[in-house]
Protein backbone atom coordinates (compact mmCIF):
# COMPACT_ATOMS: atom_id res chain seq x y z
CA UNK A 1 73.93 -9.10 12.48
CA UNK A 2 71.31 -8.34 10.06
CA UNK A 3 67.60 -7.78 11.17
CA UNK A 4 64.20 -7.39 9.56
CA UNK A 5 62.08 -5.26 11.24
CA UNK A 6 58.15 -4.58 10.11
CA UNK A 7 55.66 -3.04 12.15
CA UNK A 8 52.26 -5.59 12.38
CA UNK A 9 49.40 -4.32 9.97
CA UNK A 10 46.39 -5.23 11.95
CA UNK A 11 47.48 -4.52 15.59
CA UNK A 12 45.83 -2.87 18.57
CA UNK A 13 48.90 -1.15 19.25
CA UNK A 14 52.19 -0.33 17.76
CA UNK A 15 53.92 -4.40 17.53
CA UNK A 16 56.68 -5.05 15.44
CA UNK A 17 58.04 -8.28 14.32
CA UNK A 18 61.96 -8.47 14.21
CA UNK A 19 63.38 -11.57 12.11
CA UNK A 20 66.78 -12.65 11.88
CA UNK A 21 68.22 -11.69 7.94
CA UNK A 22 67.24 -15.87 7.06
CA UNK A 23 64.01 -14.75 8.46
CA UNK A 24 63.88 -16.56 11.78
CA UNK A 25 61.00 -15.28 14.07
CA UNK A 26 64.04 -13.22 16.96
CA UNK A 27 62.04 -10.50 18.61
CA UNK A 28 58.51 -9.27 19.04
CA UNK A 29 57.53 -5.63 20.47
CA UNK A 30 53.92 -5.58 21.73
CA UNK A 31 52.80 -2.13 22.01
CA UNK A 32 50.62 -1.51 24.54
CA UNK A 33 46.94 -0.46 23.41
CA UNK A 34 45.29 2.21 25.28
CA UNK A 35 47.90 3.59 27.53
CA UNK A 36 48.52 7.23 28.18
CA UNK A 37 51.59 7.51 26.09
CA UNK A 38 53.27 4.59 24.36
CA UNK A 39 54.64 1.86 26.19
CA UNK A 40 55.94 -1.06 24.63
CA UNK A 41 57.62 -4.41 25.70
CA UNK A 42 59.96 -5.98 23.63
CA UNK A 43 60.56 -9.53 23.82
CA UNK A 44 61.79 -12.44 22.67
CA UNK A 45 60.04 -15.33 21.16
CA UNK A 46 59.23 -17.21 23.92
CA UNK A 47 57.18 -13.63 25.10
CA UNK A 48 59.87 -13.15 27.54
CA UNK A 49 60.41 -9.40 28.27
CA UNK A 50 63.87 -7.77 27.73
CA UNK A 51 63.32 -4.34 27.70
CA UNK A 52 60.57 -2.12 28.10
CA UNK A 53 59.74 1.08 26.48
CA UNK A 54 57.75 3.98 27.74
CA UNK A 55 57.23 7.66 26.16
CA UNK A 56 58.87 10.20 29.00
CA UNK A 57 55.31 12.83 28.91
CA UNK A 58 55.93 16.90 29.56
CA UNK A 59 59.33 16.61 28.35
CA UNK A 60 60.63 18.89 25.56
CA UNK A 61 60.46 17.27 22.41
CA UNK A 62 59.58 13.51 21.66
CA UNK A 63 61.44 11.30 24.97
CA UNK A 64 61.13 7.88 25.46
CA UNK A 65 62.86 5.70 28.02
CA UNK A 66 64.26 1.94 27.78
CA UNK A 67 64.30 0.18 30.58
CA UNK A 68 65.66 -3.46 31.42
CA UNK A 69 64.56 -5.86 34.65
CA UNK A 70 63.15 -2.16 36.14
CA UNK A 71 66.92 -0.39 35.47
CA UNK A 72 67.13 2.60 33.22
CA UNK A 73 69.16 1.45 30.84
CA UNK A 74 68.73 4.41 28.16
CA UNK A 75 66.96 7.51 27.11
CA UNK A 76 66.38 8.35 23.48
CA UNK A 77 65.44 11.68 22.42
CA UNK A 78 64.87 13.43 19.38
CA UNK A 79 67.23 16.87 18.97
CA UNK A 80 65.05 19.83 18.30
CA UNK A 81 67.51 21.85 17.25
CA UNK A 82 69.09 20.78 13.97
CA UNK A 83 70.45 23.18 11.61
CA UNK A 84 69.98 20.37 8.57
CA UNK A 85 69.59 16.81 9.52
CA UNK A 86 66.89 15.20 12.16
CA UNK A 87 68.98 13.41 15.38
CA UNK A 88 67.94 11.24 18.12
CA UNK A 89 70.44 10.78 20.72
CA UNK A 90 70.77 7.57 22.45
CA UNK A 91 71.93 8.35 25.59
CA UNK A 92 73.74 5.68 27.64
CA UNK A 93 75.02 5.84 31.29
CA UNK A 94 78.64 6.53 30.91
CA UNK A 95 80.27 7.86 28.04
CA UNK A 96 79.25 5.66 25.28
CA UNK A 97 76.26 7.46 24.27
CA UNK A 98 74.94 6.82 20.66
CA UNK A 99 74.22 9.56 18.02
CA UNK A 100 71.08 8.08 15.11
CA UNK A 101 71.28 10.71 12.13
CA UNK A 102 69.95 10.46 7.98
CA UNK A 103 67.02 10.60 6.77
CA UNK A 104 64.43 9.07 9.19
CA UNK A 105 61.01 9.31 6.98
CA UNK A 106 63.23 7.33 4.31
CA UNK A 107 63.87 4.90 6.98
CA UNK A 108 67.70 5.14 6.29
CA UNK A 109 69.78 6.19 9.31
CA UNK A 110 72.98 5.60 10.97
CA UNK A 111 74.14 5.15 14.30
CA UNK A 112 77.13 6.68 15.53
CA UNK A 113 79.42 6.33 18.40
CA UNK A 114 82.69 7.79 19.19
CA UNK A 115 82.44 8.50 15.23
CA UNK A 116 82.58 5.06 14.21
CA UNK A 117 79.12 3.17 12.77
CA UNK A 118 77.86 0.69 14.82
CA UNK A 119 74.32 0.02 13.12
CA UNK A 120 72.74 0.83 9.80
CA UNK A 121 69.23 1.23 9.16
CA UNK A 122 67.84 1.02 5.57
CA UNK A 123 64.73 0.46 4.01
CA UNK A 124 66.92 -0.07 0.41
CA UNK A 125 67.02 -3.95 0.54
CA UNK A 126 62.47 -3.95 0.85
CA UNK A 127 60.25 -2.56 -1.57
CA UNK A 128 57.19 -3.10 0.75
CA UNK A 129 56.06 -0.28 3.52
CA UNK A 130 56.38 -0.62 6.89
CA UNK A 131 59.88 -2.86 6.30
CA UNK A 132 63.19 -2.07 6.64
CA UNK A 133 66.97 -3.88 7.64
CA UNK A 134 68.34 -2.82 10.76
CA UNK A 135 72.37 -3.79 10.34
CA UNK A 136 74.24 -3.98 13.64
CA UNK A 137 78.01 -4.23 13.66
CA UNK A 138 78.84 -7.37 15.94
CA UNK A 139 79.43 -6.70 19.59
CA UNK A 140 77.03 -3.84 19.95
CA UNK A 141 73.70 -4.14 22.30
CA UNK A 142 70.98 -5.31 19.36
CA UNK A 143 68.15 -5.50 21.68
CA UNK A 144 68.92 -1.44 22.73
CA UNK A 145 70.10 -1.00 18.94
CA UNK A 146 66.40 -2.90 18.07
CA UNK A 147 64.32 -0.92 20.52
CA UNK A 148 65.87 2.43 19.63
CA UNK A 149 65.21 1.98 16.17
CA UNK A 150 61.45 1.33 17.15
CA UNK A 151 61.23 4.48 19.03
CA UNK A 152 62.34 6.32 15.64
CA UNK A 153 59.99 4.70 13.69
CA UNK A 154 57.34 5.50 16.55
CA UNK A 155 58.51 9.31 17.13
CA UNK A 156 59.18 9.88 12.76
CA UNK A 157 56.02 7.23 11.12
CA UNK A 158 53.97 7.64 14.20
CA UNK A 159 50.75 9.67 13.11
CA UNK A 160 50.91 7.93 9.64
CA UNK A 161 48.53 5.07 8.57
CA UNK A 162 49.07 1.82 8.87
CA UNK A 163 49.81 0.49 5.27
């Protein structure tokens, strides 16, 4: 399934809009103004929460957890130790942790499990800032695929304006 994901210009926090590739309204993160750290809930349209995001403070490196009805359900973390490439690792109870790696300040990333691509995430198919496609092989978890991808853009496009 094909998403469209572009963070809200004029917002008190970070919010994102997430439309379906026909561009039907599916998600909506609300980030969370004045909070110490970033916490954001995504939901769907009908402002019901599915997960909720909140930035892990005094951890090493940028750490954010997703949670979903109050259960850990992943922790995302960017690698600081890279010898070329940024990583964020997605990691999952059990063994099916997920591995995002590319170029995140081009917006265009993979994710990676087992060594097979589950999602794609390219900012090739918009000319305008602030969008990009998020491309998730069918099966997968969008809404953790969805809200991982937000923490990237949060953690990589963070400290940048607003365009």
């Amino acid at each position: 399934m094909r998403y469209v994901m572009k963070q809200k210009v004029f917002a008190l926090g970070d919010d994102f809009i997430i439309k379906t590739a026909d561009g039907q309204d599916a998600f909506f993160v609300d980030g969370k103004a004045l909070s110490i750290g970033d916490k954001l809930s995504f939901q769907d349209m009908n402002r019901n929460e599915l997960a909720f995001i909140r930035q892990k403070l005094l951890s090493w490196g940028p750490t954010y957890e997703i949670y979903r009805n109050d259960q850990l359900q992943a922790v995302v973390k960017k690698k600081l130790i890279t010898f070329i490439h940024c990583r964020f690792i997605v990691d999952v109870p059990g063994p099916d942790d997920l591995e995002a790696k590319g170029s995140f300040t081009d917006h265009s990333y993979e994710f990676i499990r087992h060594g097979q691509r589950v999602a794609e995430v390219s900012k090739r198919w918009f000319s305008w800032s602030d969008t990009y496609g998020v491309d998730i092989a069918e099966g997968e978890d969008d809404v953790l695929i969805l809200a991982s991808s937000v923490v990237i853009d949060m953690v990589c496009h963070g400290d940048q304006e607003k365009h």
